[in-house]
PDB file of N, CA and C in Angstrom:
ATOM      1  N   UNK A   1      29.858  13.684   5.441  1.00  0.00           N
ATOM      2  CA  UNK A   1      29.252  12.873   4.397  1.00  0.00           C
ATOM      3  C   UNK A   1      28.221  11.909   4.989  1.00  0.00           C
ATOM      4  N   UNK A   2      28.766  11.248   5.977  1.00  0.00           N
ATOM      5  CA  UNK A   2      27.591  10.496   7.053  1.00  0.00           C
ATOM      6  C   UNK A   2      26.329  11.125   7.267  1.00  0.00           C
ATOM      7  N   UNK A   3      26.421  12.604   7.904  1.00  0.00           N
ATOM      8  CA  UNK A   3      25.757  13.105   8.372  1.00  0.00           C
ATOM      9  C   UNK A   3      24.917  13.593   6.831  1.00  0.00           C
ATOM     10  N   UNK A   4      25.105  13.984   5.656  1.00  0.00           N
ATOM     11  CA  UNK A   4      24.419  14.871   4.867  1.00  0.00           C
ATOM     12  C   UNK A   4      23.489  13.088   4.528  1.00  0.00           C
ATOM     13  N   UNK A   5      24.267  11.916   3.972  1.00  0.00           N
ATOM     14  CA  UNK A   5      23.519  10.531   3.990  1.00  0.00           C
ATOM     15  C   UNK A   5      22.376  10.310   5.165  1.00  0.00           C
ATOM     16  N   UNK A   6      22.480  10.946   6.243  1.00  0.00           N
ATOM     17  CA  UNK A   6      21.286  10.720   6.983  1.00  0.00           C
ATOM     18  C   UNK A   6      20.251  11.541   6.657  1.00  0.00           C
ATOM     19  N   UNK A   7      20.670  12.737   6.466  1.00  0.00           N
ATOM     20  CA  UNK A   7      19.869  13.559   6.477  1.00  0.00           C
ATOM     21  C   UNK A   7      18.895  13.627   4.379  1.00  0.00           C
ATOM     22  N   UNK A   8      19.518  13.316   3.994  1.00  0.00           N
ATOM     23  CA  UNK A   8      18.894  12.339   2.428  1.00  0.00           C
ATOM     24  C   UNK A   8      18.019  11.589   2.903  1.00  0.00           C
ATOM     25  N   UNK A   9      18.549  10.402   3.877  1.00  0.00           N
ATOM     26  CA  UNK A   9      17.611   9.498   4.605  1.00  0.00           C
ATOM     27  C   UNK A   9      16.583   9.827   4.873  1.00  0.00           C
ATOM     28  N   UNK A  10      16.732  10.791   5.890  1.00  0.00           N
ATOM     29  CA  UNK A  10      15.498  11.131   6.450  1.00  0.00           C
ATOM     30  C   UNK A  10      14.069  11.654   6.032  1.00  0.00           C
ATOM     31  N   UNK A  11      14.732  12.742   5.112  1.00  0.00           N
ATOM     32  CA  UNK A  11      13.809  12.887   3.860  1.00  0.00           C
ATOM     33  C   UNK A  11      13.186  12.451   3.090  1.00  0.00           C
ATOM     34  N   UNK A  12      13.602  11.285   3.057  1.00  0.00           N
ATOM     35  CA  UNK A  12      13.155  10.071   1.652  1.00  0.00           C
ATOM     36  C   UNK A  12      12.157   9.521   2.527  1.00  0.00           C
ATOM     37  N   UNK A  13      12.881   9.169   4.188  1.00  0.00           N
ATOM     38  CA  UNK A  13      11.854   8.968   4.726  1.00  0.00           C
ATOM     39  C   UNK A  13      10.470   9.623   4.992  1.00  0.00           C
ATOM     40  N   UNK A  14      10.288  10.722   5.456  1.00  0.00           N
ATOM     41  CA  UNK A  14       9.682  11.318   5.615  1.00  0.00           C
ATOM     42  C   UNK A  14       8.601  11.213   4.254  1.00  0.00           C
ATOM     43  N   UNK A  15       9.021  11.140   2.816  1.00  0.00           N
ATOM     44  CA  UNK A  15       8.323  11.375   1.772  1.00  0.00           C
ATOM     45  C   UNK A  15       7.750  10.073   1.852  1.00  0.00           C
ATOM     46  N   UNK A  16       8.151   9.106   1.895  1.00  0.00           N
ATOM     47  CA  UNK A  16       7.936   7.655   1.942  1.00  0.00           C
ATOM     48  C   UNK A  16       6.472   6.925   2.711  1.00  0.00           C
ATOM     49  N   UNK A  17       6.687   7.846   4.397  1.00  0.00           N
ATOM     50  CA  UNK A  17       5.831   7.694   4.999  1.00  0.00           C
ATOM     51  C   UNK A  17       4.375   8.558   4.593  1.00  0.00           C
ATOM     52  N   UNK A  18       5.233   9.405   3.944  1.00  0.00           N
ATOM     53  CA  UNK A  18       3.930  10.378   3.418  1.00  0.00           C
ATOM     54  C   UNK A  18       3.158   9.828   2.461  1.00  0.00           C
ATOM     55  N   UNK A  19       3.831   9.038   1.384  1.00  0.00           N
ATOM     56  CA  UNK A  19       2.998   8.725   0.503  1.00  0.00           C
ATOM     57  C   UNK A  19       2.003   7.560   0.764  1.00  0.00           C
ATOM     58  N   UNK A  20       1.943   6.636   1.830  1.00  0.00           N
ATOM     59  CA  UNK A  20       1.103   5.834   2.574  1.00  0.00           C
ATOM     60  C   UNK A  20      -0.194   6.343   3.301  1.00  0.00           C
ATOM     61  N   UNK A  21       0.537   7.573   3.964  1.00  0.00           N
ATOM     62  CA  UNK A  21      -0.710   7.666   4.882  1.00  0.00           C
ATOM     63  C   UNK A  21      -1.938   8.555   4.283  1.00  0.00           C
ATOM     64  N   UNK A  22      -2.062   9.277   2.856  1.00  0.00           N
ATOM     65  CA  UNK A  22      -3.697   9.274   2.315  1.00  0.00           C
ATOM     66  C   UNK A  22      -4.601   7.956   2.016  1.00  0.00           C
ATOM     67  N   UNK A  23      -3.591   7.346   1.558  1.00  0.00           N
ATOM     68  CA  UNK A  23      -4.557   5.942   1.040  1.00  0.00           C
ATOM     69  C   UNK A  23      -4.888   4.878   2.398  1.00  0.00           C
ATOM     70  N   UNK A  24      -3.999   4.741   3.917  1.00  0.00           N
ATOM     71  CA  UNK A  24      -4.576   4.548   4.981  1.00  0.00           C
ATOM     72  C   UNK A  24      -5.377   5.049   5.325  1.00  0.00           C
ATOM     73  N   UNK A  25      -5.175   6.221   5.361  1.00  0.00           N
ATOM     74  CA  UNK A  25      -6.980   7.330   6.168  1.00  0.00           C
ATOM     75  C   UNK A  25      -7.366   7.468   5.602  1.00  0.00           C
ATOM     76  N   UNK A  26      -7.097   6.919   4.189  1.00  0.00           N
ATOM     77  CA  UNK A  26      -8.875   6.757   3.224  1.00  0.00           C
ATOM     78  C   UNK A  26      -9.799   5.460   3.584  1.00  0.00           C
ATOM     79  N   UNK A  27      -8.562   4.443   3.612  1.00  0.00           N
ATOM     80  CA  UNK A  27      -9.040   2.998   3.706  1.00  0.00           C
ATOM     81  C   UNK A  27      -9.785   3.177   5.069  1.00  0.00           C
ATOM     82  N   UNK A  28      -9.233   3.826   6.215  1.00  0.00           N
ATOM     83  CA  UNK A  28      -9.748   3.688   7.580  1.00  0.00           C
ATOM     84  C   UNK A  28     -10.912   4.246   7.830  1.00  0.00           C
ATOM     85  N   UNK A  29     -10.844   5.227   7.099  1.00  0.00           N
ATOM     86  CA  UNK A  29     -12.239   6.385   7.523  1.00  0.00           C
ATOM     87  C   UNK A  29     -13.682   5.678   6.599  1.00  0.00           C
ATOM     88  N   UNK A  30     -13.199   5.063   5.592  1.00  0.00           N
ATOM     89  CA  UNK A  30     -14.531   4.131   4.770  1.00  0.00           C
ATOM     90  C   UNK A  30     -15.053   3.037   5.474  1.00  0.00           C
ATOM     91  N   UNK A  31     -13.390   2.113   5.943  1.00  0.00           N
ATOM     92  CA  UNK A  31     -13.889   1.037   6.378  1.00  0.00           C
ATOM     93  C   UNK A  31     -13.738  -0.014   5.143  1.00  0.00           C
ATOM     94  N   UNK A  32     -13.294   0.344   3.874  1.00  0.00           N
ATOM     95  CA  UNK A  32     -13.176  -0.608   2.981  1.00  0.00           C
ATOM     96  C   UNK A  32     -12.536  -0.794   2.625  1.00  0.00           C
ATOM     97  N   UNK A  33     -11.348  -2.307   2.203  1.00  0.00           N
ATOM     98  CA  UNK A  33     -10.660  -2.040   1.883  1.00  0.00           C
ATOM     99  C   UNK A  33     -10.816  -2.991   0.414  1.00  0.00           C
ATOM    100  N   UNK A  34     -11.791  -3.015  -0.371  1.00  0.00           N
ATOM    101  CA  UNK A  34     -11.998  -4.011  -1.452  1.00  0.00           C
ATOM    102  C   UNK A  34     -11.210  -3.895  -2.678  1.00  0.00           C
ATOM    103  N   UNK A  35     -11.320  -2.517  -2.873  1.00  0.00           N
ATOM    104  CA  UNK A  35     -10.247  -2.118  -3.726  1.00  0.00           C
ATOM    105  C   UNK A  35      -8.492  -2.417  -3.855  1.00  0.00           C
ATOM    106  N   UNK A  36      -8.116  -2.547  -2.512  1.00  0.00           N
ATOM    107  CA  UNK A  36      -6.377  -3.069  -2.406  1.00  0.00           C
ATOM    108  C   UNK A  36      -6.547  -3.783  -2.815  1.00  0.00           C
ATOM    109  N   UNK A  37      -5.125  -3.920  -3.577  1.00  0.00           N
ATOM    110  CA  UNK A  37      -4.533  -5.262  -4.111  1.00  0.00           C
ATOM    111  C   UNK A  37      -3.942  -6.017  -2.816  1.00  0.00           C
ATOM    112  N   UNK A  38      -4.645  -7.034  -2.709  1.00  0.00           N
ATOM    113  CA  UNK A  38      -4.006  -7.902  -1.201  1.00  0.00           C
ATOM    114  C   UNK A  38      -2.596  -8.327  -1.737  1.00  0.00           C
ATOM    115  N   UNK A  39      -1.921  -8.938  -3.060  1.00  0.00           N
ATOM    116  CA  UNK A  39      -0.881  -9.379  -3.046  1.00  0.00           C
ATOM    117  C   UNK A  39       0.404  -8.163  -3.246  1.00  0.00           C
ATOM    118  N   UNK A  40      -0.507  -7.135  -3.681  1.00  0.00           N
ATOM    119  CA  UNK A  40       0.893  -6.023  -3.405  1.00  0.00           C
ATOM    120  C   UNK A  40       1.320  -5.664  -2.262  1.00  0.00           C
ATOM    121  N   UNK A  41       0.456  -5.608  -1.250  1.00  0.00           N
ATOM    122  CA  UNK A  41       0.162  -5.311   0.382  1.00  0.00           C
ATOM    123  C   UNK A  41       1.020  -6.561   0.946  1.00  0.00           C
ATOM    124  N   UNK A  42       0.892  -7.723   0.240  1.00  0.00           N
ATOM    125  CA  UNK A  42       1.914  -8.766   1.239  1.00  0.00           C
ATOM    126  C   UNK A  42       3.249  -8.779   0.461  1.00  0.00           C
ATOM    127  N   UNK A  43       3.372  -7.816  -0.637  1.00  0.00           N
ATOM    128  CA  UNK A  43       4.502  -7.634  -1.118  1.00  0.00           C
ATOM    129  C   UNK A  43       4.993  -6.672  -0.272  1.00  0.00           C
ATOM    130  N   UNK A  44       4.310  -5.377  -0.447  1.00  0.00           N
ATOM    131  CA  UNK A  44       4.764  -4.550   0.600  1.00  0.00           C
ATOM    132  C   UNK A  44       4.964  -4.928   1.899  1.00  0.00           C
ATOM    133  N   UNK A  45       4.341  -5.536   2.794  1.00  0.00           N
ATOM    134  CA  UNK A  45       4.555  -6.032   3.892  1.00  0.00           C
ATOM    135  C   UNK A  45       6.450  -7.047   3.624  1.00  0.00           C
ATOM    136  N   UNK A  46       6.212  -7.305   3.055  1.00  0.00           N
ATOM    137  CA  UNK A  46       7.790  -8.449   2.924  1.00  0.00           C
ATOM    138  C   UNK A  46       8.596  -7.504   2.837  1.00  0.00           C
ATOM    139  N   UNK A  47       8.464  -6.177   1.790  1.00  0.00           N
ATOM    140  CA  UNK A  47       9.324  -5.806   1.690  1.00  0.00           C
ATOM    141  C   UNK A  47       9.965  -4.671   2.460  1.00  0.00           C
ATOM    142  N   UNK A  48       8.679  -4.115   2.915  1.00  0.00           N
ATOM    143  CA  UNK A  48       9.258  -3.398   4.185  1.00  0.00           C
ATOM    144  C   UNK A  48      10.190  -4.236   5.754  1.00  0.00           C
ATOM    145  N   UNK A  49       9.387  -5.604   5.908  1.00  0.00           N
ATOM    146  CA  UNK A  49      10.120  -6.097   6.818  1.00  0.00           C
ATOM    147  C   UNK A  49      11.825  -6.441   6.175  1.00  0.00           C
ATOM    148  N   UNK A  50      11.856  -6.847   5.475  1.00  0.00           N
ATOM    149  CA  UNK A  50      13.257  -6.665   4.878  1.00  0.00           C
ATOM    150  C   UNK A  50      14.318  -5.190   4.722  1.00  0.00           C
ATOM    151  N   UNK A  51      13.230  -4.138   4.815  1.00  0.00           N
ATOM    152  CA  UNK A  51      14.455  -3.216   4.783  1.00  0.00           C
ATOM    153  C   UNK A  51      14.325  -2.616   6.075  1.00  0.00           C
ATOM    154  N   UNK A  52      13.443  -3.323   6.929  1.00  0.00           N
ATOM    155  CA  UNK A  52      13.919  -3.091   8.350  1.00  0.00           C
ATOM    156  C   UNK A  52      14.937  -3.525   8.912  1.00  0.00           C
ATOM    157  N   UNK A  53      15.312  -5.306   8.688  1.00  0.00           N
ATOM    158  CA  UNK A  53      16.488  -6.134   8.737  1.00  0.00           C
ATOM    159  C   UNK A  53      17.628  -5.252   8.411  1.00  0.00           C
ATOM    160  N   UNK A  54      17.403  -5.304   6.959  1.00  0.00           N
ATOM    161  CA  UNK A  54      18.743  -4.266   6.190  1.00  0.00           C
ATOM    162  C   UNK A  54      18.925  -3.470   7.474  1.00  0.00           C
ATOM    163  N   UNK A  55      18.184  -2.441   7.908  1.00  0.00           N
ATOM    164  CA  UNK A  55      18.446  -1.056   8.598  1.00  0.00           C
ATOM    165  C   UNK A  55      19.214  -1.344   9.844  1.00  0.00           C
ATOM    166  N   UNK A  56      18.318  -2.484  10.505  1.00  0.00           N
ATOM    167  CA  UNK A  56      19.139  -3.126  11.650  1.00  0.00           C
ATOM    168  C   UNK A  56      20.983  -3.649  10.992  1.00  0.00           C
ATOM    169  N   UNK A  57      21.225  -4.210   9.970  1.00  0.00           N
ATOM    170  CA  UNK A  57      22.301  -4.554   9.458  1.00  0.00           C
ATOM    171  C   UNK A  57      23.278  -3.726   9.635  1.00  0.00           C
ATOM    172  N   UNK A  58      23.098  -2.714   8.792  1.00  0.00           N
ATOM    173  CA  UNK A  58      23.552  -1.328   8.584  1.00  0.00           C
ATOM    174  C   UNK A  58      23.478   0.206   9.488  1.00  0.00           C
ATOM    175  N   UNK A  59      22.654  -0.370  10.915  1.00  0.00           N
ATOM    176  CA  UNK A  59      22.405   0.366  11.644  1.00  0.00           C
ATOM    177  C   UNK A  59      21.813   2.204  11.123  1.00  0.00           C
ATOM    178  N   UNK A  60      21.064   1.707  10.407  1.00  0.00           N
ATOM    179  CA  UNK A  60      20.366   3.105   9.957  1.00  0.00           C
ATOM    180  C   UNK A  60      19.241   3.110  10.449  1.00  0.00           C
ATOM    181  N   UNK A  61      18.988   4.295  11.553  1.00  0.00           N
ATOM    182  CA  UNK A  61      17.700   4.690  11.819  1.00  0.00           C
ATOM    183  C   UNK A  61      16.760   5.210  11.077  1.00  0.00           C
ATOM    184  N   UNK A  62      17.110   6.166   9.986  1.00  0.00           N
ATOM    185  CA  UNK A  62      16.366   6.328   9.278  1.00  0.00           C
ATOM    186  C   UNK A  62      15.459   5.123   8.007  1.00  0.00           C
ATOM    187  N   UNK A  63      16.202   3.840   7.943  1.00  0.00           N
ATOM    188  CA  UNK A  63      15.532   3.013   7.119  1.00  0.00           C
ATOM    189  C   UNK A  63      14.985   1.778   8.381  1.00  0.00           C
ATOM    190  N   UNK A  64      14.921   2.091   9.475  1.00  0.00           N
ATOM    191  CA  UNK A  64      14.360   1.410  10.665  1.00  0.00           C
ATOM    192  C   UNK A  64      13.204   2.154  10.820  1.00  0.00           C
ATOM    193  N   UNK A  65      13.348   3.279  11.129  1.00  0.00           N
ATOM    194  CA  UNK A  65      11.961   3.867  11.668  1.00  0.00           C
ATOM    195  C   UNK A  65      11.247   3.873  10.203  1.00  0.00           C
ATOM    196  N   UNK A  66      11.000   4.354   9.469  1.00  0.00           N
ATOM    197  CA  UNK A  66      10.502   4.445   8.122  1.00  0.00           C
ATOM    198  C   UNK A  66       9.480   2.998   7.746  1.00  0.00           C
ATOM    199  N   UNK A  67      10.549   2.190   8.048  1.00  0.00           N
ATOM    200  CA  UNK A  67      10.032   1.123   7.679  1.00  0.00           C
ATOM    201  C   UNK A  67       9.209   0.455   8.657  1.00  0.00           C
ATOM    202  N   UNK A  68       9.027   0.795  10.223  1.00  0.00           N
ATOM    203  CA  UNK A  68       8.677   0.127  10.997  1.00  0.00           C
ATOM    204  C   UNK A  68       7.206   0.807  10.980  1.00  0.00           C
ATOM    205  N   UNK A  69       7.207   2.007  10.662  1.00  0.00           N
ATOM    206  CA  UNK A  69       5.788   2.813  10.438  1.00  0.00           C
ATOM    207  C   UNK A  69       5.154   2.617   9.016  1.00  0.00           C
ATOM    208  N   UNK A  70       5.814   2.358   8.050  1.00  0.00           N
ATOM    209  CA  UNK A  70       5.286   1.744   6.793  1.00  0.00           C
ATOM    210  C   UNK A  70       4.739   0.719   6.978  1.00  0.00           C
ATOM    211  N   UNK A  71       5.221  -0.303   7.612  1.00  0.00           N
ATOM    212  CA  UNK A  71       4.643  -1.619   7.967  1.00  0.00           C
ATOM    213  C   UNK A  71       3.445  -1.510   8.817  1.00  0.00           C
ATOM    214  N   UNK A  72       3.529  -0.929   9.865  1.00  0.00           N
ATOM    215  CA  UNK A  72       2.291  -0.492  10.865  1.00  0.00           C
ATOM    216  C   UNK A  72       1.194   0.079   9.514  1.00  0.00           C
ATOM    217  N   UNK A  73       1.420   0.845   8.744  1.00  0.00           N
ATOM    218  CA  UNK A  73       0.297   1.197   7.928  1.00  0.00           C
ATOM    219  C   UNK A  73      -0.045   0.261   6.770  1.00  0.00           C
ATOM    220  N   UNK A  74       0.615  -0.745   6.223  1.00  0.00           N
ATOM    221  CA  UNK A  74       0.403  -1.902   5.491  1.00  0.00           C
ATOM    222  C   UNK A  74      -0.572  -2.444   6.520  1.00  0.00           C
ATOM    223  N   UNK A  75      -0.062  -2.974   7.637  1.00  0.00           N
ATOM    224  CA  UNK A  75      -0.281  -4.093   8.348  1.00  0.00           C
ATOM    225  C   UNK A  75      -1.940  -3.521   8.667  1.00  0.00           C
ATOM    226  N   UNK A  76      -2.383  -2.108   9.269  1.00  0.00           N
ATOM    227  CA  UNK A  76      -3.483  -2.229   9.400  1.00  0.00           C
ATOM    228  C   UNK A  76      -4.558  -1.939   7.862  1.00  0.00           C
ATOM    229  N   UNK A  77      -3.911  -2.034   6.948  1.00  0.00           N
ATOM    230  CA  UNK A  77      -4.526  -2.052   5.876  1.00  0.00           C
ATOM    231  C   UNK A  77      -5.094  -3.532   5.360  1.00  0.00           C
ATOM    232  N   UNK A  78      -3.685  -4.408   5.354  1.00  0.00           N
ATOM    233  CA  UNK A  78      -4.373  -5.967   5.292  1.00  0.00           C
ATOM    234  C   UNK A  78      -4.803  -6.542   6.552  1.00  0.00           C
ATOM    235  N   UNK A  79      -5.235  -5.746   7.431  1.00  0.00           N
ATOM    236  CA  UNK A  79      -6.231  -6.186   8.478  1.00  0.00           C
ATOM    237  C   UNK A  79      -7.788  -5.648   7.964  1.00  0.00           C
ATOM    238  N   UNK A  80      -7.991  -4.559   7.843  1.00  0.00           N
ATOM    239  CA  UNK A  80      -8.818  -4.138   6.824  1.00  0.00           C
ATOM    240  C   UNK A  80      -9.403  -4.865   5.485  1.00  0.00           C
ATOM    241  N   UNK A  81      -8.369  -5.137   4.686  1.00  0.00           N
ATOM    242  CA  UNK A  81      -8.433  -6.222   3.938  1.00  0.00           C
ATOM    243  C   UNK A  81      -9.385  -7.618   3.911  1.00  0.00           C
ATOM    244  N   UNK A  82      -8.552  -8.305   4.831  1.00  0.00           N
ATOM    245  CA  UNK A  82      -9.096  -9.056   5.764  1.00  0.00           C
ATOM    246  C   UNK A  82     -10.463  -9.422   6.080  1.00  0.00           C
ATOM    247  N   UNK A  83     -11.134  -8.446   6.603  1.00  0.00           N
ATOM    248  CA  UNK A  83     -11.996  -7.698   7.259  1.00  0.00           C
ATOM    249  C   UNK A  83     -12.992  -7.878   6.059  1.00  0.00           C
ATOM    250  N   UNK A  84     -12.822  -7.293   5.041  1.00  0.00           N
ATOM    251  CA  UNK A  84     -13.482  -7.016   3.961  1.00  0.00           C
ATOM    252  C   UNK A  84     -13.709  -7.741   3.390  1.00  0.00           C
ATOM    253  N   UNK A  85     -12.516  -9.070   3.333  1.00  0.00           N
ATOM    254  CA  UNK A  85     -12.925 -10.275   2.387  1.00  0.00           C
ATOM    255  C   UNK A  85     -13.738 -11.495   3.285  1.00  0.00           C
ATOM    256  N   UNK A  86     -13.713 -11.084   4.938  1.00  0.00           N
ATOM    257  CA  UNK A  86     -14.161 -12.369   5.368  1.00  0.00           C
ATOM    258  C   UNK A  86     -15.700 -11.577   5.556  1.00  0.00           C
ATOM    259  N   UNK A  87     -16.370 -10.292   5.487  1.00  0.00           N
ATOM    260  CA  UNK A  87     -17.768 -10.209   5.129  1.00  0.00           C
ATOM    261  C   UNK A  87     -18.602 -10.494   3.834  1.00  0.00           C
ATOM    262  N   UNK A  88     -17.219 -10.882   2.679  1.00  0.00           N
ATOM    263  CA  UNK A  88     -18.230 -11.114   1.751  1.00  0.00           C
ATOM    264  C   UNK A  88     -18.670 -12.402   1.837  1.00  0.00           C
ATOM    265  N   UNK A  89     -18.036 -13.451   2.300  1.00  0.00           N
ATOM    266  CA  UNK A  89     -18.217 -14.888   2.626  1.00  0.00           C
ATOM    267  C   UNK A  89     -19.515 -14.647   3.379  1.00  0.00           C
TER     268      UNK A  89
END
């Protein structure tokens, strides 16, 4: 039962990470990121660091790694962000 729960995990993960990375290598390959919503991105950012905690809690690798690469693709998105709002100034 452990084992079939990881393996659910993993999957979800896997879909999870998937659904991030078109809209990163869109944002990256333009260079723009004007269109993100910056406050969903620091939502997302919170909320992925939180279910990294959780994962550490609960010792699940699958909601550790997931989340630690979700965040890496938030994080260079509101760097992007960033980026975008301090050229319009």
């Amino acid at each position: 039962s452990l084992n079939l729960a990881n393996q659910i995990g993993t999957v979800a993960s896997i879909i999870t990470v998937g659904a991030f990375i078109p809209q990163s290598v869109k944002i990256l390959r333009q260079g723009d990121a004007h269109a993100v919503s910056l406050r969903m991105y620091l939502l997302l950012v919170t909320a992925s660091s939180l279910w990294i905690w959780f994962g550490f809690v609960i010792a699940s690798i699958p909601v550790i790694a997931t989340n630690i690469i979700c965040l890496l693709l938030q994080l260079s998105t509101l760097g992007l962000k960033a980026r975008t709002l301090l050229r319009k100034r």
